[in-house]
Protein backbone atom coordinates (compact mmCIF):
# COMPACT_ATOMS: atom_id res chain seq x y z
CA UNK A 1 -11.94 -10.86 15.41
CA UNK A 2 -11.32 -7.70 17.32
CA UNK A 3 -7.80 -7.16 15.70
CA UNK A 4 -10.35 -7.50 12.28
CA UNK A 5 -12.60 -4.68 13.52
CA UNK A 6 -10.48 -2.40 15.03
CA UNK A 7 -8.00 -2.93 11.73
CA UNK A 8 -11.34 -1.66 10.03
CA UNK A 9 -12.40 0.98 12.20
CA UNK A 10 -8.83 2.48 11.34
CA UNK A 11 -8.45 1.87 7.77
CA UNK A 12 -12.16 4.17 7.77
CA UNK A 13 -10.85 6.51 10.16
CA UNK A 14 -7.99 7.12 7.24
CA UNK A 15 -10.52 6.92 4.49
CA UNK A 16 -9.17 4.05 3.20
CA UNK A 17 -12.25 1.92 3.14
CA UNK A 18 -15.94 2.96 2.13
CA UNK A 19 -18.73 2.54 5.26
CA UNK A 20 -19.13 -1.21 4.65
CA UNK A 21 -15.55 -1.81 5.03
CA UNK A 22 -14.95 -2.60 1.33
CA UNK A 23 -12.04 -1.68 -0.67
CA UNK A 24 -13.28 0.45 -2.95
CA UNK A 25 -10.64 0.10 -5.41
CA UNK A 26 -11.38 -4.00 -5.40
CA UNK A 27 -15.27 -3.24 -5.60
CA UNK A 28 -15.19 -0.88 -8.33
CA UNK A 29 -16.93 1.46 -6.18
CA UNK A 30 -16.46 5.10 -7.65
CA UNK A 31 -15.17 6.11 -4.20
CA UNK A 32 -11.21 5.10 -4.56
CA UNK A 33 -8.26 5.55 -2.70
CA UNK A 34 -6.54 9.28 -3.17
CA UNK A 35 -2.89 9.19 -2.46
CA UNK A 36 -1.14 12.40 -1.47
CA UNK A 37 1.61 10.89 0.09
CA UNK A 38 4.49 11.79 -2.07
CA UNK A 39 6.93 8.32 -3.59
CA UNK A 40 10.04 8.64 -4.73
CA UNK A 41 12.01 6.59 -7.35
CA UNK A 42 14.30 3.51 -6.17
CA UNK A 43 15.94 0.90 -8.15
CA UNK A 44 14.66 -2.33 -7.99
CA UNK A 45 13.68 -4.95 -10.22
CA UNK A 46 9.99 -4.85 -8.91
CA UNK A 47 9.35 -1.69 -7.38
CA UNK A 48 9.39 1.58 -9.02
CA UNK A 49 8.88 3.93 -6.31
CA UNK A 50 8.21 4.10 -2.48
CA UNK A 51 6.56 6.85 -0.27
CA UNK A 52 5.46 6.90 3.50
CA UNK A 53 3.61 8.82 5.95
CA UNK A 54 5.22 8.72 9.51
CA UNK A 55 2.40 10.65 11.49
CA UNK A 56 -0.33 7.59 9.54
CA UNK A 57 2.60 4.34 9.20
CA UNK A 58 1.49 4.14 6.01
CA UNK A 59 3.57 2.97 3.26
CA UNK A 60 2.68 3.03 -0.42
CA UNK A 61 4.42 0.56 -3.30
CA UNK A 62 4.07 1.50 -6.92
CA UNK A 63 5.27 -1.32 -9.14
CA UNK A 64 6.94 -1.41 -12.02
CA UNK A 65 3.82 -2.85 -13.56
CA UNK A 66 1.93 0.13 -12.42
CA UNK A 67 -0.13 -1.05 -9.41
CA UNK A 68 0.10 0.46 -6.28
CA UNK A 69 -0.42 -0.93 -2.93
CA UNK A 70 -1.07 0.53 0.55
CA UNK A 71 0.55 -0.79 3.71
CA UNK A 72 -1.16 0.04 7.23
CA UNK A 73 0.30 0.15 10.25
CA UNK A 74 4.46 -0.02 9.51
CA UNK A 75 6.54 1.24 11.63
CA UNK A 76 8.99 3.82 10.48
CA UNK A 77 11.83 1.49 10.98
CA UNK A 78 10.23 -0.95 8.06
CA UNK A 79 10.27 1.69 5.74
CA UNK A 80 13.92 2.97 6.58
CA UNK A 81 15.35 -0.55 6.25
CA UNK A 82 13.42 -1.20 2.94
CA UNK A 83 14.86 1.81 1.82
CA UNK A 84 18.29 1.03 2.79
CA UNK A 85 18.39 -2.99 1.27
CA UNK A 86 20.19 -3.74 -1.32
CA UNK A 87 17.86 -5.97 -3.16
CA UNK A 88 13.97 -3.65 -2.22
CA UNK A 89 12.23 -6.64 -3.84
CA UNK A 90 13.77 -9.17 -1.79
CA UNK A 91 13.26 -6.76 1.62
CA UNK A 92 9.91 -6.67 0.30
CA UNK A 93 8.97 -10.42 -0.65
CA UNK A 94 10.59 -11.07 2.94
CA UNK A 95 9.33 -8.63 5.64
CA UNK A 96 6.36 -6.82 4.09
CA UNK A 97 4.63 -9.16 1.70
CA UNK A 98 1.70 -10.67 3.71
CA UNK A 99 2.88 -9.44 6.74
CA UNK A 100 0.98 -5.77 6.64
CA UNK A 101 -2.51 -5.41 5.75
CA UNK A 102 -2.89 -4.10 2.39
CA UNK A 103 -5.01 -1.78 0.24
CA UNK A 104 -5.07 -1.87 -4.03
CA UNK A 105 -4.73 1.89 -4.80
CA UNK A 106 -4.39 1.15 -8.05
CA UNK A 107 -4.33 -2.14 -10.42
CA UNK A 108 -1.69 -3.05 -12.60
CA UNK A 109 -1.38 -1.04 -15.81
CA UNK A 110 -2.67 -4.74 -17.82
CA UNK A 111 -5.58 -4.96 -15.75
CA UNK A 112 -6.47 -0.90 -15.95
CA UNK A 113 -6.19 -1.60 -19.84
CA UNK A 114 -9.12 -4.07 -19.31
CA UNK A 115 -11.35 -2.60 -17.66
């Protein structure tokens, strides 16, 4: 429960979640995510580009469906190797997929189209 809070605590600290710990981007609160931290384009199957912040260890996925998702806490080593595999969706479905905590920054082109 503590890892929970303190998980919290930062994600707020970074602005990434409103005051009652929401996601604002999965509330559809008009407070949402702001990204400045530049991506650049890979190839992959799955992933269009990839961008991280060493001084925050965050590391930001845009799909090639449009969403984008926010990792916290990965250590600059993650983000090298990702960027080095040969297959980025594989590195991905392997050593980052439900193994960070993640943020929506932005929904999937489909679902933007819908709402």
């Amino acid at each position: 429960m503590l890892r929970i809070r303190l998980a919290v605590i930062a994600a707020m600290a970074a602005g990434l979640v409103t005051a009652s710990g929401a996601d604002p981007a999965k509330t559809g609160d008009s407070q949402r995510i702001v990204s400045h931290i530049p991506r650049e384009p890979v190839h992959s199957t799955a992933i269009a580009k990839v961008g991280y912040s060493k001084r925050r260890r965050i590391l930001e996925i845009e799909f090639v469906n449009g969403a984008i998702y926010r990792y916290l806490d990965v250590p600059a080593s993650v983000y090298r190797d990702l960027m080095s595999a040969q297959s980025k969706a594989r590195y991905y479905d392997v050593n980052l997929k439900g193994t960070y905590q993640s943020l929506r920054v932005r929904p999937r082109q489909k679902e933007q189209a819908e709402n």
